[in-house]
C-alpha atoms as a PDB file:
ATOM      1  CA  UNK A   1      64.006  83.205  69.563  1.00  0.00           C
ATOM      2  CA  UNK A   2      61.035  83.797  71.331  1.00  0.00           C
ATOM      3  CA  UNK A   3      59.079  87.304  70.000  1.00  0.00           C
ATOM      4  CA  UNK A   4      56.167  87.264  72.695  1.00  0.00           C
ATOM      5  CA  UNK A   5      56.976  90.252  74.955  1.00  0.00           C
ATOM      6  CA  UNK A   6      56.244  91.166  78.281  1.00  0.00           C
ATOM      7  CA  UNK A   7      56.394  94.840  79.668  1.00  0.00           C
ATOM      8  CA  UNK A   8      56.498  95.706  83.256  1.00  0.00           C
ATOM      9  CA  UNK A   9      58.327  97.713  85.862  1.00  0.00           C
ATOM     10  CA  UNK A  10      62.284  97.284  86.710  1.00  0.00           C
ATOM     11  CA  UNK A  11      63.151  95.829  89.525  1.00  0.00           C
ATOM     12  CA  UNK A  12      66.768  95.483  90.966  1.00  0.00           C
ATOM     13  CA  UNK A  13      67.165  92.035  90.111  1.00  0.00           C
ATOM     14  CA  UNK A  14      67.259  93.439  86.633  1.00  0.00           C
ATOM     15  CA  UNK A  15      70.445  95.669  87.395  1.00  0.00           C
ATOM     16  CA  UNK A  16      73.186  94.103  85.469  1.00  0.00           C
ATOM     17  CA  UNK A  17      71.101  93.307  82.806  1.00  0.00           C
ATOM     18  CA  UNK A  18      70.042  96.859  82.315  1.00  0.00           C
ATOM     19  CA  UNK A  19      73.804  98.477  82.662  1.00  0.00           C
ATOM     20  CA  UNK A  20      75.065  95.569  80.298  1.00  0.00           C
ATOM     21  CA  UNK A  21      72.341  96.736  77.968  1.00  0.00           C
ATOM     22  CA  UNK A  22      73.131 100.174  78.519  1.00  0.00           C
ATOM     23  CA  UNK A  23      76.589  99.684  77.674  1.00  0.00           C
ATOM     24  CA  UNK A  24      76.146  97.661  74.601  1.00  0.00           C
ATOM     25  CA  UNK A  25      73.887 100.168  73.300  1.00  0.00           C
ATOM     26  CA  UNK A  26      75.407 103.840  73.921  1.00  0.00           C
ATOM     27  CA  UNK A  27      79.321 105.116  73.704  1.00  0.00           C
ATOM     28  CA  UNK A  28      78.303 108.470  75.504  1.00  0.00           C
ATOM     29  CA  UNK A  29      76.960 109.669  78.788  1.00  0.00           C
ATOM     30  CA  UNK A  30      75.733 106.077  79.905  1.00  0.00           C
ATOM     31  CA  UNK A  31      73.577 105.636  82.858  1.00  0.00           C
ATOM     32  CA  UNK A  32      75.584 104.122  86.005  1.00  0.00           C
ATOM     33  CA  UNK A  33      74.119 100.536  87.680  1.00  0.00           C
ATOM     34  CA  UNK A  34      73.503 103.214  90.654  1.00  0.00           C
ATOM     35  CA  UNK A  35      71.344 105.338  88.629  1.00  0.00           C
ATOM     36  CA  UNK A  36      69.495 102.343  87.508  1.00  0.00           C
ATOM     37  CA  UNK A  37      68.823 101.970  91.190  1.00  0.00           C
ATOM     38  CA  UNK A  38      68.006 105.178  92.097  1.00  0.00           C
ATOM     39  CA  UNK A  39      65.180 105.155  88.932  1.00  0.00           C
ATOM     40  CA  UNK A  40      64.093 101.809  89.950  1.00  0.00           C
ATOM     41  CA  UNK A  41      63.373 102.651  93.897  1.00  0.00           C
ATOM     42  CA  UNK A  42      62.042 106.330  93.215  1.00  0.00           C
ATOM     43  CA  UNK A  43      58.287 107.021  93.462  1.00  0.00           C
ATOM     44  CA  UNK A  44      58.319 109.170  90.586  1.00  0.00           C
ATOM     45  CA  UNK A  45      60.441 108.115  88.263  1.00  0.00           C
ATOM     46  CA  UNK A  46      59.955 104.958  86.121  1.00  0.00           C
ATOM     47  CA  UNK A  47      61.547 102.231  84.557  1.00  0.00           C
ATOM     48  CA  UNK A  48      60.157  99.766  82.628  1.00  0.00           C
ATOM     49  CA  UNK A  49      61.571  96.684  80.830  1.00  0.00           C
ATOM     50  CA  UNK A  50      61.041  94.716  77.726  1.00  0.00           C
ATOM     51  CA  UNK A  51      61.181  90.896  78.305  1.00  0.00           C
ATOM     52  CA  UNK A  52      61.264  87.353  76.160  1.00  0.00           C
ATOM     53  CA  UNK A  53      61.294  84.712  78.417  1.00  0.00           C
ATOM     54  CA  UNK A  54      64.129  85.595  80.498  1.00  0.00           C
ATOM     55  CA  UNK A  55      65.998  87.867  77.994  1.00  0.00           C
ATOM     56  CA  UNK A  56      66.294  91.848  78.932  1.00  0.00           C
ATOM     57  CA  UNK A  57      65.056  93.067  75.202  1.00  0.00           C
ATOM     58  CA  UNK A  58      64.742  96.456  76.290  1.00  0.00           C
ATOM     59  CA  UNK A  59      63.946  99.343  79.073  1.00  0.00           C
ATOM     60  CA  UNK A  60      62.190 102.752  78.936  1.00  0.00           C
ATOM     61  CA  UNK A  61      62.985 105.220  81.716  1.00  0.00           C
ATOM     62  CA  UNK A  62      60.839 108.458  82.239  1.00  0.00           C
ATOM     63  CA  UNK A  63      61.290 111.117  84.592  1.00  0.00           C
ATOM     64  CA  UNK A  64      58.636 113.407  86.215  1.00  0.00           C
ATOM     65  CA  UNK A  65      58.793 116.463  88.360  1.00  0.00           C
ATOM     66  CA  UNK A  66      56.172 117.892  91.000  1.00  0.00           C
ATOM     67  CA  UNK A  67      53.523 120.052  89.832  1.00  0.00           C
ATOM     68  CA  UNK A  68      54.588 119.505  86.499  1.00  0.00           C
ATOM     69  CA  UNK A  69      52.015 117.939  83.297  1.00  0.00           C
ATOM     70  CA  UNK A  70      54.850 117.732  81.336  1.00  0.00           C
ATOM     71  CA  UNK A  71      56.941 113.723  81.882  1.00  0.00           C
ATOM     72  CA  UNK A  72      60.463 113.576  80.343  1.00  0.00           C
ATOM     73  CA  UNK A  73      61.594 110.257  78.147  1.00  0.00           C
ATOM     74  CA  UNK A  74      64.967 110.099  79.452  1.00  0.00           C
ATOM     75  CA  UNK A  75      66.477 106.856  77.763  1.00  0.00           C
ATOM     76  CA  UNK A  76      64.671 103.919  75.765  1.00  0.00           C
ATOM     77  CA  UNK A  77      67.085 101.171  74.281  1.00  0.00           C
ATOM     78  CA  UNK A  78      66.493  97.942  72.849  1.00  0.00           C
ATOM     79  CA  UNK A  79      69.034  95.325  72.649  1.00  0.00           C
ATOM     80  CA  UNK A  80      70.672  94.263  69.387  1.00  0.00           C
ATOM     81  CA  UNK A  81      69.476  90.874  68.828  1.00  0.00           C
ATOM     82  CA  UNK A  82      65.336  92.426  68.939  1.00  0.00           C
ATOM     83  CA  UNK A  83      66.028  95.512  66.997  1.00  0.00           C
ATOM     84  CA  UNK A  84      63.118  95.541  64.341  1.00  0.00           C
ATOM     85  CA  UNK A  85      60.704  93.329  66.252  1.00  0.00           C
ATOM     86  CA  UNK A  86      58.056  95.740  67.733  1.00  0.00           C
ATOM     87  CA  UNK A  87      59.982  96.140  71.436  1.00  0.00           C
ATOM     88  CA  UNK A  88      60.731 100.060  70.882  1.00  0.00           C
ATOM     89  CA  UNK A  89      56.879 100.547  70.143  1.00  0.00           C
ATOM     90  CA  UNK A  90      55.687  98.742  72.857  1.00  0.00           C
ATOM     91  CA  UNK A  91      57.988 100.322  75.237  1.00  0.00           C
ATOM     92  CA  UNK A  92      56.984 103.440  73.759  1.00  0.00           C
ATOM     93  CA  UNK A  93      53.079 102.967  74.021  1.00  0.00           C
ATOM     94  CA  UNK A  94      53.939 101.912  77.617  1.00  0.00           C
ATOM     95  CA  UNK A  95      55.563 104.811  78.769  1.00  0.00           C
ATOM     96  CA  UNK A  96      52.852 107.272  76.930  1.00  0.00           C
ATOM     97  CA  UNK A  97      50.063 105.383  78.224  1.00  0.00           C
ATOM     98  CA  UNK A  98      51.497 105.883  81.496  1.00  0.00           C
ATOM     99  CA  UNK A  99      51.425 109.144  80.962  1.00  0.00           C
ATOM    100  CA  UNK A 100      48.627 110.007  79.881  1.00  0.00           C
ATOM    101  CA  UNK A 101      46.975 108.066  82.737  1.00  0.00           C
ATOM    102  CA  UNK A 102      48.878 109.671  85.068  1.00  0.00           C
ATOM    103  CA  UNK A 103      46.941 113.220  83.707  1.00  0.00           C
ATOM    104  CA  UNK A 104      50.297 114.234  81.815  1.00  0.00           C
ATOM    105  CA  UNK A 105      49.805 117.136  79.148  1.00  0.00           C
ATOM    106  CA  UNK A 106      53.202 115.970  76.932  1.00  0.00           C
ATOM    107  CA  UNK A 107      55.903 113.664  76.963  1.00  0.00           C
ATOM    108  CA  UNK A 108      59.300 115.861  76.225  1.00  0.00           C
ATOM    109  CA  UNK A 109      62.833 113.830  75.123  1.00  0.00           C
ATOM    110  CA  UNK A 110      66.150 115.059  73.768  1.00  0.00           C
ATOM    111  CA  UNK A 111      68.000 113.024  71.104  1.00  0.00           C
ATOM    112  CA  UNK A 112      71.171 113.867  69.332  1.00  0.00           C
ATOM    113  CA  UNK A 113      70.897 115.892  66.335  1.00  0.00           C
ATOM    114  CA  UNK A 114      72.638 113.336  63.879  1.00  0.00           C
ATOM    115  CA  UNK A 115      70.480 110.440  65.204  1.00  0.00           C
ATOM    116  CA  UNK A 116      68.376 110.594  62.070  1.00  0.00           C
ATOM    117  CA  UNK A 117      67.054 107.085  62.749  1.00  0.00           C
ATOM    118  CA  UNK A 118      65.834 107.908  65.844  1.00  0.00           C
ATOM    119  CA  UNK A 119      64.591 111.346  65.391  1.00  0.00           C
ATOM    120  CA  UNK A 120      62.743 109.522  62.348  1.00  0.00           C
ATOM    121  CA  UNK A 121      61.020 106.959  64.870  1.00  0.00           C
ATOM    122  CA  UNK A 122      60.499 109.921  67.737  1.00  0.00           C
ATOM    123  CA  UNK A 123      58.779 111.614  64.629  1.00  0.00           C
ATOM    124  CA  UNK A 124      56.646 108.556  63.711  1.00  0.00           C
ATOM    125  CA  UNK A 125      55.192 108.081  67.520  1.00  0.00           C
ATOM    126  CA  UNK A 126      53.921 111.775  67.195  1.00  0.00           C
ATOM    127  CA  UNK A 127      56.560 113.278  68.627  1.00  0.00           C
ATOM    128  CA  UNK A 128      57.723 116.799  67.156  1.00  0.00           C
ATOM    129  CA  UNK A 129      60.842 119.133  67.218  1.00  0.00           C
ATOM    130  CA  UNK A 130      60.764 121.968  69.840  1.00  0.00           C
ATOM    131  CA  UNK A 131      64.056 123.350  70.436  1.00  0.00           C
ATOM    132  CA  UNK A 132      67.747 122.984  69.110  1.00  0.00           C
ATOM    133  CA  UNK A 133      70.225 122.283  71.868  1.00  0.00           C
ATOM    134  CA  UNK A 134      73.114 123.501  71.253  1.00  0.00           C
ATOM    135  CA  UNK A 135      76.090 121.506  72.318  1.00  0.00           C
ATOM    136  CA  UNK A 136      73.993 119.550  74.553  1.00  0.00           C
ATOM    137  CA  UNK A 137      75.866 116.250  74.882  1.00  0.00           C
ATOM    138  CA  UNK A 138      79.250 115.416  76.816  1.00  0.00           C
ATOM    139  CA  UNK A 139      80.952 115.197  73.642  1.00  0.00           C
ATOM    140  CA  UNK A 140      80.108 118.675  72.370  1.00  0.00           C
ATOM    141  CA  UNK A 141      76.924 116.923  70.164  1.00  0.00           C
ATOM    142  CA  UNK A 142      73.754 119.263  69.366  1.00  0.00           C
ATOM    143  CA  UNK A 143      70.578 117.817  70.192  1.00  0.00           C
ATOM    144  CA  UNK A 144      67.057 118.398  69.622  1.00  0.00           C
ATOM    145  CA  UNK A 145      64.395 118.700  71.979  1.00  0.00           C
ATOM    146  CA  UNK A 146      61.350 116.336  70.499  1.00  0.00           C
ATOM    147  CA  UNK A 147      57.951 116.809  72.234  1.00  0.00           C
ATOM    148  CA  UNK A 148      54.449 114.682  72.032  1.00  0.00           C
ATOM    149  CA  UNK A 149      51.267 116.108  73.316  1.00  0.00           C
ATOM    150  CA  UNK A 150      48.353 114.604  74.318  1.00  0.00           C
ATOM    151  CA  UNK A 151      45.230 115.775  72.541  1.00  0.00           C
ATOM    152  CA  UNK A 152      43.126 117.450  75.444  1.00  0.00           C
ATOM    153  CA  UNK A 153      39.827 115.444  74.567  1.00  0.00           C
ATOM    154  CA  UNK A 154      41.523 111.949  74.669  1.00  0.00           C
ATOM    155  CA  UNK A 155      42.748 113.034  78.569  1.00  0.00           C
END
């Protein structure tokens, strides 16, 4: 298997591949092929995929809102077969970099509150606990609110 990665924006000839990965990755409140679209044709919302070679290894999607310093991590997945090679991170330093670019203050995500492995890797990119959520997801879930800032002299 090639582990030399490429990030870059979505496009919509990465559609199926990114609802396939979607599906193979989360049994709850998955994100339709047309909401793939919608992300990957708005102006301010961003997708961004993982690639080796021609494999889909991964997407980030982040939302932001007008007059607001504040972007929102909305999903990041990576698929099976390059869990534990590096793809999360560099997804993850994508979409912050972006950010921070971009002049955003923080990053804000919500994750379940029994996803201890990923509230353990939010926790290790600098991200912290804000908020409980109570009953947050579709099936009745808590989740936590997780927030990174950027330190106001690196802006």
């Amino acid at each position: 298997m090639n582990t030399e990665f490429r990030i870059e924006r979505a496009d919509k000839n990465d559609l199926e591949q990114l609802v396939s990965l979607e599906r193979a990755t989360f049994n709850y409140s998955c994100i339709s092929r047309r909401s793939f679209k919608r992300v990957i044709e708005s102006s301010h919302n961003y997708c961004w995929v993982a690639r080796s070679g021609n494999d889909l290894a991964g997407y980030a999607i982040a939302f932001t809102r007008r007059n607001s310093k504040v972007w929102r991590l909305y999903s990041i997945a990576v698929a099976q077969n390059f869990r534990g090679l590096g793809v999360g991170n560099l997804l993850m330093n994508e979409v912050l970099n972006s950010a921070k670019t971009a002049g955003a203050n923080a990053m804000s995500l919500e994750v379940k509150s029994d996803n201890k492995a990923a509230i353990h890797w939010y926790q290790s990119c600098g991200f912290e606990t804000i908020d409980i959520l109570p009953e947050y997801y579709d099936d009745g879930s808590d989740g936590f609110k997780m927030r990174f800032t950027f330190c106001p002299e690196s802006q």
